[in-house]
N, C-alpha and C. Protein backbone atom coordinates (compact mmCIF):
# COMPACT_ATOMS: atom_id res chain seq x y z
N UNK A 1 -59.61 -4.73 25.37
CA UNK A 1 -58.66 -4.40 24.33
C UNK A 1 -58.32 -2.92 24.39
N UNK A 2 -57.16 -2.77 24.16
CA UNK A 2 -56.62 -1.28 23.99
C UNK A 2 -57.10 -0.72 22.53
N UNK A 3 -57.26 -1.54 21.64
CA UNK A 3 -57.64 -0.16 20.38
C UNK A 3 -58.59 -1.03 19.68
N UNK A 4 -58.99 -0.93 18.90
CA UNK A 4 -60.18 -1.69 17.95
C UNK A 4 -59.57 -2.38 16.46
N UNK A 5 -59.80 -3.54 16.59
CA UNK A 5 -58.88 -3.96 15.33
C UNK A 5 -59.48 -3.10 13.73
N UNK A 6 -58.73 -3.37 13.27
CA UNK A 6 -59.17 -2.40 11.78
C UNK A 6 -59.71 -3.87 11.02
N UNK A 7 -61.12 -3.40 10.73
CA UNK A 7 -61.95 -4.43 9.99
C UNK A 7 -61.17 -5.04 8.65
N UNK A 8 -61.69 -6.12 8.01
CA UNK A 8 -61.66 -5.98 6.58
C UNK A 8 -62.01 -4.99 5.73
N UNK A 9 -63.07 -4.94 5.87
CA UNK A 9 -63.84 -3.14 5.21
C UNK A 9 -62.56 -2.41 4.85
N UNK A 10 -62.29 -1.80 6.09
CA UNK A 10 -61.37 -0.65 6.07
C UNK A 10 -60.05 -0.65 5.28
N UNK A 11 -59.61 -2.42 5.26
CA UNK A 11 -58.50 -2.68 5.02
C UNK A 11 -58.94 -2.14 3.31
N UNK A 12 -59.74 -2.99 2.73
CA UNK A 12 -59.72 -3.19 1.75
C UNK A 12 -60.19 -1.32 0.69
N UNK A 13 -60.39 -0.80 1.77
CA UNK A 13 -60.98 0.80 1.08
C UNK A 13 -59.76 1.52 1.54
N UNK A 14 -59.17 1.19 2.12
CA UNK A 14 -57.15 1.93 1.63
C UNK A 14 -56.56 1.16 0.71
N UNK A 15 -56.69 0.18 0.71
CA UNK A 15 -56.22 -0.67 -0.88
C UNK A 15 -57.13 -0.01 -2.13
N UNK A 16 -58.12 -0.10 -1.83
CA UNK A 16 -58.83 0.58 -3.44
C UNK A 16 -58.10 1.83 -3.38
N UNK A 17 -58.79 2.60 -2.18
CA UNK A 17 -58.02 3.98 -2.33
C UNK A 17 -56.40 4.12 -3.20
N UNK A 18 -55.72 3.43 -2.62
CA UNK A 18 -53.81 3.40 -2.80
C UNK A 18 -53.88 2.88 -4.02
N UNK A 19 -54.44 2.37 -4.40
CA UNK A 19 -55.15 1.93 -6.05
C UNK A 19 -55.46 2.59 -6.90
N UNK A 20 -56.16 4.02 -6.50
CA UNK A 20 -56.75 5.32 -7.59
C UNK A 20 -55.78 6.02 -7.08
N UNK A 21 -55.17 6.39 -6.25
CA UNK A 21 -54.06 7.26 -6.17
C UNK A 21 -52.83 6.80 -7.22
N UNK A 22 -52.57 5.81 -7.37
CA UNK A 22 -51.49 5.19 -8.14
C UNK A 22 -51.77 5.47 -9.51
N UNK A 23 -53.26 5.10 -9.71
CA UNK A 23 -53.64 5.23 -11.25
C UNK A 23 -53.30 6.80 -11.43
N UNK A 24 -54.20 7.49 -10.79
CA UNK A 24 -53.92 9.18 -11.27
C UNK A 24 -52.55 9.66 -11.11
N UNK A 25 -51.62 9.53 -10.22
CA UNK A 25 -50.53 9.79 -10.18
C UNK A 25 -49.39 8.37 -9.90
N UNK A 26 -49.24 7.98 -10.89
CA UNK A 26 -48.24 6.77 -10.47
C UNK A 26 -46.77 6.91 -10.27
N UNK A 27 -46.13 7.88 -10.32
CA UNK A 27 -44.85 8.98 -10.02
C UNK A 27 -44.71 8.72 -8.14
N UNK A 28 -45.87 9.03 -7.92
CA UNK A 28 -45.91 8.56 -6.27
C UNK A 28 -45.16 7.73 -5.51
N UNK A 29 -44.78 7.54 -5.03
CA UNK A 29 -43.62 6.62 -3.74
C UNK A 29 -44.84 6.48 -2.65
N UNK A 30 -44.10 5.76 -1.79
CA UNK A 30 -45.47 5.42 -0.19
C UNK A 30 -45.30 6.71 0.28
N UNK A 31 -44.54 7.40 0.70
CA UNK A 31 -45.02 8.46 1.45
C UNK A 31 -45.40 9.54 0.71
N UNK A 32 -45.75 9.96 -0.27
CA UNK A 32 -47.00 10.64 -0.88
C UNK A 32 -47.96 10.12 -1.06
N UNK A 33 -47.99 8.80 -1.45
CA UNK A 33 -49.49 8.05 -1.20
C UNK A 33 -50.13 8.38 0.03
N UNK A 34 -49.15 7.62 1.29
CA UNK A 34 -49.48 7.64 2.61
C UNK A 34 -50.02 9.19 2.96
N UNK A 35 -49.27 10.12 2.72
CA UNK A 35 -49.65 12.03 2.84
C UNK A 35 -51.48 11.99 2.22
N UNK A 36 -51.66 11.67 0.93
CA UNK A 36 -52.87 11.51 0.28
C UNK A 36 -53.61 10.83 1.47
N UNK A 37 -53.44 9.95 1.88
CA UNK A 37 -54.93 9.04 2.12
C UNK A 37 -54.81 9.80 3.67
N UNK A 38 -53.83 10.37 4.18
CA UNK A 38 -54.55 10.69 5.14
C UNK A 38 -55.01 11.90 5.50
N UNK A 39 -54.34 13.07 4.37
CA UNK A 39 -55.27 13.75 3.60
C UNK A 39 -56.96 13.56 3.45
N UNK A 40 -57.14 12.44 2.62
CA UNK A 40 -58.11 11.72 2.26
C UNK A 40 -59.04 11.43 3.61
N UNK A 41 -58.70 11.39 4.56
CA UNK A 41 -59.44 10.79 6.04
C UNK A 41 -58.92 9.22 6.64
N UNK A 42 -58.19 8.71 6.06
CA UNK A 42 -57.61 7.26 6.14
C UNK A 42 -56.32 7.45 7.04
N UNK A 43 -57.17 7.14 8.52
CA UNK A 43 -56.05 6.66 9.37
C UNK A 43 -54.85 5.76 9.45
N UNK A 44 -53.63 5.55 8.90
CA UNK A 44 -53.13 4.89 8.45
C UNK A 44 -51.57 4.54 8.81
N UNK A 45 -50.78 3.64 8.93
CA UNK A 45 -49.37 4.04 9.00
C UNK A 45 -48.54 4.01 7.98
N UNK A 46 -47.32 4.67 7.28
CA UNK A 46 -46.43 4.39 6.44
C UNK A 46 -46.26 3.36 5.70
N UNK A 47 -45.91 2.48 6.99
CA UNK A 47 -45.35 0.93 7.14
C UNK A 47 -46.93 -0.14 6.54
N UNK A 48 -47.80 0.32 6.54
CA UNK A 48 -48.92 -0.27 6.22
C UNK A 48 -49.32 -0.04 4.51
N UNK A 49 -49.05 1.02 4.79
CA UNK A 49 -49.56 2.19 3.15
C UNK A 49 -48.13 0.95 2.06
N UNK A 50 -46.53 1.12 2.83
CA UNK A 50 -45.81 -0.01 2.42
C UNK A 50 -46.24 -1.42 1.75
N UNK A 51 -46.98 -1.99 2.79
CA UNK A 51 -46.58 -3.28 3.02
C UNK A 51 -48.22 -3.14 1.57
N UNK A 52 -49.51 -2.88 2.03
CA UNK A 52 -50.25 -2.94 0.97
C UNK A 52 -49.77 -2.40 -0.46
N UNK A 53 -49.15 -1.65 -0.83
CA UNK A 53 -48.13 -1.33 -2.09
C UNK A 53 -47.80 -2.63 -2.77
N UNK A 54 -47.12 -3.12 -1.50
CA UNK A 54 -45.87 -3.98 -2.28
C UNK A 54 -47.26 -5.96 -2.62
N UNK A 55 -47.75 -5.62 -1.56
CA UNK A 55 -48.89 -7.33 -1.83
C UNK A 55 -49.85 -6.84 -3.06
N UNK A 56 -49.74 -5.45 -3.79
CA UNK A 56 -50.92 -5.02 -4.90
C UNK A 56 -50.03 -4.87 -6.23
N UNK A 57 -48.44 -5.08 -5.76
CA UNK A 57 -47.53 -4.94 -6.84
C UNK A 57 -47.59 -3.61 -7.32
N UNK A 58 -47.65 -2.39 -6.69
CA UNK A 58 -47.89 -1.03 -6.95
C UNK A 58 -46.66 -0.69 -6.68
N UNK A 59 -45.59 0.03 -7.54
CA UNK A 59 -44.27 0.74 -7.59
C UNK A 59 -44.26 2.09 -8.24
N UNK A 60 -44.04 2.95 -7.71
CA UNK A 60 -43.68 4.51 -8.45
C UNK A 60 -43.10 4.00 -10.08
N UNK A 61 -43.51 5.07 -11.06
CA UNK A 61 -42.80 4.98 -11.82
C UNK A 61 -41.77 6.20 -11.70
N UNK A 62 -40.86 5.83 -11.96
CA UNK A 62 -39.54 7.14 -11.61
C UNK A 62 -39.51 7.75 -13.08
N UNK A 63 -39.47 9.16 -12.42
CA UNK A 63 -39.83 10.38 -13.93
C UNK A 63 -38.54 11.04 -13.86
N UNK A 64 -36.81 9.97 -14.26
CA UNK A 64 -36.00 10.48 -14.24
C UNK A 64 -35.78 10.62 -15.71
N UNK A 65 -34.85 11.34 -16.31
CA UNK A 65 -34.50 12.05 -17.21
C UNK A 65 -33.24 10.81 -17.94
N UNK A 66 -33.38 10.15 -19.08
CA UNK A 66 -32.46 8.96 -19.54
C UNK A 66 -31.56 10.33 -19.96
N UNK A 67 -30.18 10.17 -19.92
CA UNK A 67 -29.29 9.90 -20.50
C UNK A 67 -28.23 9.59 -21.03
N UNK A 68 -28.21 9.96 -22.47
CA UNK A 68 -27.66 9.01 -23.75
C UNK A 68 -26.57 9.11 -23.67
N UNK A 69 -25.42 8.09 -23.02
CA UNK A 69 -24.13 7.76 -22.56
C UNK A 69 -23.43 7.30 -23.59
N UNK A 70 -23.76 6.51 -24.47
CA UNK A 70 -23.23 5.83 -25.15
C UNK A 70 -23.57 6.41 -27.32
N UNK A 71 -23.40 7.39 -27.93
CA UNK A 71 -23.68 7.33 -29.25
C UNK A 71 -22.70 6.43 -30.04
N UNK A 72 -23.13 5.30 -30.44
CA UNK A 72 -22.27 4.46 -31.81
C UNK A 72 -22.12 5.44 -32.74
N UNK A 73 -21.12 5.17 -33.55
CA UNK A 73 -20.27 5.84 -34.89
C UNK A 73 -20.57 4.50 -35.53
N UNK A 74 -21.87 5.02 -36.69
CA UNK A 74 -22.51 3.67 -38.05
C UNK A 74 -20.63 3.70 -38.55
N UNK A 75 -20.75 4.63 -38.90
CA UNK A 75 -19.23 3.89 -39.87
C UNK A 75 -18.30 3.12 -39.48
N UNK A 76 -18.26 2.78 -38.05
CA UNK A 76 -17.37 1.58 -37.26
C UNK A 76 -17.53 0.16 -37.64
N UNK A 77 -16.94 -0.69 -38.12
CA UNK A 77 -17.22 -2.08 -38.04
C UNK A 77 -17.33 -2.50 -37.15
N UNK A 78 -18.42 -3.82 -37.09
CA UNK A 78 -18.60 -4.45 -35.92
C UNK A 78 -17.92 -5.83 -35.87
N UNK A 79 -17.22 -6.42 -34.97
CA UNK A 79 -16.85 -7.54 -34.87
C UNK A 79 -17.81 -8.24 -34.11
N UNK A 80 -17.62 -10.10 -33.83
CA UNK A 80 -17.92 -10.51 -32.99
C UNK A 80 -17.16 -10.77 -32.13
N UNK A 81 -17.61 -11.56 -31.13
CA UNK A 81 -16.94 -11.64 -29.65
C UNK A 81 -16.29 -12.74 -29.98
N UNK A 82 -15.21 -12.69 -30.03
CA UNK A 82 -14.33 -13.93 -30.46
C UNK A 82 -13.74 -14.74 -28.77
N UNK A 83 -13.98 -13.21 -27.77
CA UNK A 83 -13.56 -14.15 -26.80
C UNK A 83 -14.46 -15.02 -25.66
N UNK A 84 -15.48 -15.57 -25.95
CA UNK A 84 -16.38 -16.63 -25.86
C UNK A 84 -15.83 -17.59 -25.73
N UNK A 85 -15.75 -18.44 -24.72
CA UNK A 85 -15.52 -19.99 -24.62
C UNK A 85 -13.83 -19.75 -24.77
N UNK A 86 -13.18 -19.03 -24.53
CA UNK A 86 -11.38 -19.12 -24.38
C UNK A 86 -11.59 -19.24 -22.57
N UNK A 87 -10.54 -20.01 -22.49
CA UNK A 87 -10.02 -20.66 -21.11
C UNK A 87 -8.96 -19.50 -20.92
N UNK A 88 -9.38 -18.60 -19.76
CA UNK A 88 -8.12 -17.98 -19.52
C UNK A 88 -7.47 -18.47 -18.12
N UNK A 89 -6.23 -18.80 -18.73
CA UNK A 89 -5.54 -19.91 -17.36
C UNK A 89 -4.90 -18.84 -16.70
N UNK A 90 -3.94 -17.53 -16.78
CA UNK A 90 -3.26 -17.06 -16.33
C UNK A 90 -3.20 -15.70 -15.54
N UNK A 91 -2.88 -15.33 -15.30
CA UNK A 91 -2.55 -13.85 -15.50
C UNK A 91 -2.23 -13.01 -15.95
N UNK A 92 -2.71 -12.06 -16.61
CA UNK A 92 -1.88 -11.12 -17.90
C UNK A 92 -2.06 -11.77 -19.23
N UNK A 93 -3.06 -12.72 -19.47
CA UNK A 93 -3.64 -13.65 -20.48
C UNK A 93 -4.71 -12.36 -21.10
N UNK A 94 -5.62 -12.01 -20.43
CA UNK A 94 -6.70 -11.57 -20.90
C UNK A 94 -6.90 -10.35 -19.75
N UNK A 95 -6.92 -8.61 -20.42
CA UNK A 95 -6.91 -7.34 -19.62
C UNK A 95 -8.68 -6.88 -20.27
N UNK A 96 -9.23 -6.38 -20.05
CA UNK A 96 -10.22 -5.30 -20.19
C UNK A 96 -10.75 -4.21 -19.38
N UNK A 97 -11.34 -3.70 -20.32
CA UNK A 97 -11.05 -2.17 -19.77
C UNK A 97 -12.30 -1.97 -20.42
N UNK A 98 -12.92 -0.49 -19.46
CA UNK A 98 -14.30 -0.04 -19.30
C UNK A 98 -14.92 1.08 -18.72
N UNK A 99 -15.65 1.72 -19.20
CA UNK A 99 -15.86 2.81 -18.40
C UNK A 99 -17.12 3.22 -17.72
N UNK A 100 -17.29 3.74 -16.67
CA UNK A 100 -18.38 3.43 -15.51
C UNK A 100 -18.59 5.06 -15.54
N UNK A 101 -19.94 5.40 -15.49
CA UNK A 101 -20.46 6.44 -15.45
C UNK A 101 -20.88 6.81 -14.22
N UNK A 102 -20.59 7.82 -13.65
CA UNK A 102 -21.12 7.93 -11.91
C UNK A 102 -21.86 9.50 -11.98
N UNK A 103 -22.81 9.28 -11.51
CA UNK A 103 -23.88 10.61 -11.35
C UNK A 103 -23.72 11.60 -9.96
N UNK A 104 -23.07 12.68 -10.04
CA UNK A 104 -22.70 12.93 -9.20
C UNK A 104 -23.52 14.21 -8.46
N UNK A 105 -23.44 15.20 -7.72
CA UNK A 105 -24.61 16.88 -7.50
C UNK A 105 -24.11 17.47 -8.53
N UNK A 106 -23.14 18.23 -9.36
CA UNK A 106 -22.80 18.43 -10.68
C UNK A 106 -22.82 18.09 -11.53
N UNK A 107 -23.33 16.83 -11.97
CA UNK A 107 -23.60 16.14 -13.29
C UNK A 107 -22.95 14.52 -12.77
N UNK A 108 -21.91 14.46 -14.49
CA UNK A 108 -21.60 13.58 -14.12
C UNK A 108 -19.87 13.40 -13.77
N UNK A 109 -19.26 12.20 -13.30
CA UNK A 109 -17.55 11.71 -14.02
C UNK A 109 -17.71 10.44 -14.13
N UNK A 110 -16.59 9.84 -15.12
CA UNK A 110 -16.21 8.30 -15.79
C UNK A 110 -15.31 8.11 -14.86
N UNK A 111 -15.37 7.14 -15.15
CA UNK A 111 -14.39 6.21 -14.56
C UNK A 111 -13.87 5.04 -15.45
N UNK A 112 -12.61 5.46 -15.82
CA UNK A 112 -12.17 4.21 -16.36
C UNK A 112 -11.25 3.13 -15.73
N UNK A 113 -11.77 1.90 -16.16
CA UNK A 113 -10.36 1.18 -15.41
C UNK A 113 -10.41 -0.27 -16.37
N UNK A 114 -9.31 -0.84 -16.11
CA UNK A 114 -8.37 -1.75 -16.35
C UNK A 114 -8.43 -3.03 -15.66
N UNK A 115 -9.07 -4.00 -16.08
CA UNK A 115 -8.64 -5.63 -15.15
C UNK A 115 -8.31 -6.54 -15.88
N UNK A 116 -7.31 -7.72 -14.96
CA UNK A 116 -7.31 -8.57 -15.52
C UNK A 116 -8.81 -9.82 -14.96
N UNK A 117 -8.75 -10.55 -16.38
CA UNK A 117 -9.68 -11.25 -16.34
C UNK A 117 -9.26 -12.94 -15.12
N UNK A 118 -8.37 -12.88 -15.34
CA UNK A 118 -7.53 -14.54 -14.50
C UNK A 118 -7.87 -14.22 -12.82
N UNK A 119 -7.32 -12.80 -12.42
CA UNK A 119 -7.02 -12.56 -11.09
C UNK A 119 -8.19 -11.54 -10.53
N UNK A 120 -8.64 -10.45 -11.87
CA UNK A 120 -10.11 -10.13 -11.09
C UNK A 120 -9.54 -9.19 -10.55
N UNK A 121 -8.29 -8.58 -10.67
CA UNK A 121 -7.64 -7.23 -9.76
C UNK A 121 -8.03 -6.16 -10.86
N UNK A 122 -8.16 -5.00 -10.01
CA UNK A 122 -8.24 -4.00 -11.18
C UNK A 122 -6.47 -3.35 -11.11
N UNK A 123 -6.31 -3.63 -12.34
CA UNK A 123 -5.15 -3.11 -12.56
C UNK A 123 -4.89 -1.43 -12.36
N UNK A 124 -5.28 -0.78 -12.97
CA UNK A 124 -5.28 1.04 -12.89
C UNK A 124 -6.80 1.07 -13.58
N UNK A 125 -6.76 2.27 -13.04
CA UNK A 125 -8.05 3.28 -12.83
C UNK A 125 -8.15 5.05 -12.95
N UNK A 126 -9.37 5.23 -13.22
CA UNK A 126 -8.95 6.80 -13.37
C UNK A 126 -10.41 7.46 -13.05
N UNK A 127 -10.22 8.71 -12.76
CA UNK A 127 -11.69 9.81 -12.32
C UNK A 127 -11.34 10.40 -12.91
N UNK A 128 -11.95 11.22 -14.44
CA UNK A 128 -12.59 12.23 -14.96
C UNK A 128 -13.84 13.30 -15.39
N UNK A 129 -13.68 14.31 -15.39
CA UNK A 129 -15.03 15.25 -15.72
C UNK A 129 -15.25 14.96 -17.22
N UNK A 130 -14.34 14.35 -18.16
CA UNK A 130 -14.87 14.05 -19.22
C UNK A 130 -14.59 12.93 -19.82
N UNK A 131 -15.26 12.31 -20.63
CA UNK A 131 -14.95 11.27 -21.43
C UNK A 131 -14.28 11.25 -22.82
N UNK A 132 -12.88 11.28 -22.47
CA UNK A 132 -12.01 11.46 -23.71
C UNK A 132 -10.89 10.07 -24.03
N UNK A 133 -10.12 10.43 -24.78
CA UNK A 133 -9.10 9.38 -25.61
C UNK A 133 -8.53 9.50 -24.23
N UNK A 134 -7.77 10.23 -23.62
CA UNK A 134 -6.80 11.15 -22.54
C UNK A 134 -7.13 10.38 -21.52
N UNK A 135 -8.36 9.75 -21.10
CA UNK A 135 -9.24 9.12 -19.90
C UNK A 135 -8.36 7.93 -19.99
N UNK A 136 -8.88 7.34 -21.27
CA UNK A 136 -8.79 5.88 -21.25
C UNK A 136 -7.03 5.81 -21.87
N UNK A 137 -6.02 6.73 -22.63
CA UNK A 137 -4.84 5.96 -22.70
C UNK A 137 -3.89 6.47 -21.26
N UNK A 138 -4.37 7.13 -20.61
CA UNK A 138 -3.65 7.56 -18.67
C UNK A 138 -3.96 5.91 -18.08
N UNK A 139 -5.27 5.63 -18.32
CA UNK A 139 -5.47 4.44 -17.64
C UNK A 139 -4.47 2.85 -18.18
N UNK A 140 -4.79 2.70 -19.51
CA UNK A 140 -3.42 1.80 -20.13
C UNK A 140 -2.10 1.98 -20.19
N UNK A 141 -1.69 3.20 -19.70
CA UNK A 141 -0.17 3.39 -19.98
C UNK A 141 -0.03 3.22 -18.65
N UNK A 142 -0.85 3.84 -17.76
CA UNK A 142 -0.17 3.20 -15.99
C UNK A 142 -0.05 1.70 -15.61
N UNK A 143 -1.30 0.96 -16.74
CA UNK A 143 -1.40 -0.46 -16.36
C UNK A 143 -0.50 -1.01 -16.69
N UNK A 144 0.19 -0.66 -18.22
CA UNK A 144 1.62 -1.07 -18.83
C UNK A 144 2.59 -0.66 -18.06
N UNK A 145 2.82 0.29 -17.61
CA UNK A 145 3.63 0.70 -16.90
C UNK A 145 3.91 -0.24 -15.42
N UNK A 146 2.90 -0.72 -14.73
CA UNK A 146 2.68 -1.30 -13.71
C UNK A 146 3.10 -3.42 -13.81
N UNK A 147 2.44 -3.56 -14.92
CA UNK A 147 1.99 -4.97 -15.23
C UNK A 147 3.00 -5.21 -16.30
N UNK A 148 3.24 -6.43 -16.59
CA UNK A 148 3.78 -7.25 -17.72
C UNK A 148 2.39 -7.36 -18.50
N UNK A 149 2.62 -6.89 -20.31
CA UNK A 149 1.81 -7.12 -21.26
C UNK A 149 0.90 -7.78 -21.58
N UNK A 150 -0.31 -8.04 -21.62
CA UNK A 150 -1.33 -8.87 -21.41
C UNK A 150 -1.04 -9.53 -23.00
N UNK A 151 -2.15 -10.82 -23.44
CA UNK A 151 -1.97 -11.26 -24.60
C UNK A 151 -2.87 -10.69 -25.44
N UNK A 152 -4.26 -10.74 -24.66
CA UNK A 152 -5.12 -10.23 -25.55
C UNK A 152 -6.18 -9.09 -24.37
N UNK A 153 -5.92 -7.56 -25.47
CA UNK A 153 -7.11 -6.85 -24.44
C UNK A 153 -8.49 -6.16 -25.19
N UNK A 154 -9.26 -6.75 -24.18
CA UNK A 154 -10.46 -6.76 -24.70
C UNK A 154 -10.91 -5.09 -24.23
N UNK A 155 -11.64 -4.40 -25.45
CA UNK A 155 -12.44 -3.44 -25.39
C UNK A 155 -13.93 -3.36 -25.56
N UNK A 156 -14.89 -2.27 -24.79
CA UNK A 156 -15.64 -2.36 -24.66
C UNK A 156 -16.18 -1.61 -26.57
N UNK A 157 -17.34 -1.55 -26.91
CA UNK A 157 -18.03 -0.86 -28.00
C UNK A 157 -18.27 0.41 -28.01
N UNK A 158 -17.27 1.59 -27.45
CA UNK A 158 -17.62 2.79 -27.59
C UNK A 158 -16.42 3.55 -28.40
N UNK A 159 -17.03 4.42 -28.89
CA UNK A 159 -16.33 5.33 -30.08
C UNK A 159 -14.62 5.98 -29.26
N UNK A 160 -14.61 5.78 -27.79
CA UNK A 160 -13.66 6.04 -27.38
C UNK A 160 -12.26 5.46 -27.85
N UNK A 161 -12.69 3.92 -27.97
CA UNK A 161 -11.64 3.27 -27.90
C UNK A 161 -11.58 2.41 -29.65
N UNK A 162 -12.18 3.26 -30.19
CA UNK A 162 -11.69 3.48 -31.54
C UNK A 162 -10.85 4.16 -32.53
């Protein structure tokens, strides 16, 4: 044989090991684990430090920073979703519109856009540095501008489009 198989033993004392590394620092990904154990004296590969991770159900917890995209306005009424169970047969039956947050090396920009629900096209769209009224009526006046009048357009729950 060219190399010596790696016992059970061994297997199982990089699993404990990758086990107390996780507990004390669970922020960790495989290749700081993997850096640790061989640190530690544990001859090891990446792809191994991997594959035991994932059969021990061991995942980094990610120590990213939430944030708060969305603040409700209490004084808004709430409706329900009335459009539940409607058959939309057509085109230009049913438009909604929405805005997508993209994280960019400077922060962030929205994105708003416009579809219909029948055909699944996005009607108009828009890239901004901020989230204003200005975002979202550029995006409906090009779609009007573009499209014949929808019947009913559905909005999402943010103070924008109030």
């Amino acid at each position: 044989m060219y190399y010596k198989p790696r016992t059970n033993n061994t297997k199982q004392a990089i699993k404990n090991h990758s086990t107390q590394v996780f507990e004390q620092i669970p922020i960790y990904g495989e290749k700081k684990v993997h850096q640790q154990l061989l640190e530690d004296g544990f001859k090891v590969s990446l792809n191994t430090v991997a594959r035991y991770r994932q059969e021990l159900g061991l995942k980094a917890v990610l120590a990213v920073k939430q944030v708060n995209t969305t603040i409700p306005i209490k004084a808004h009424k709430k409706y329900s979703y009335k459009l539940q169970g409607l058959n939309i047969s057509h085109a230009n039956h049913v438009w909604s519109t929405d805005i997508t947050y993209i994280k960019i090396a400077g922060g962030m920009v929205y994105m708003a856009a416009i579809i219909d629900w029948h055909s699944k096209a996005v009607l108009s769209h828009r890239i901004s540095n901020t989230m204003d009224s200005q975002l979202v009526m550029s995006v409906l006046n090009d779609a009007l501008e573009k499209h014949p009048h929808p019947e009913i357009f559905n909005t999402i729950k943010v103070s924008i489009y109030q």
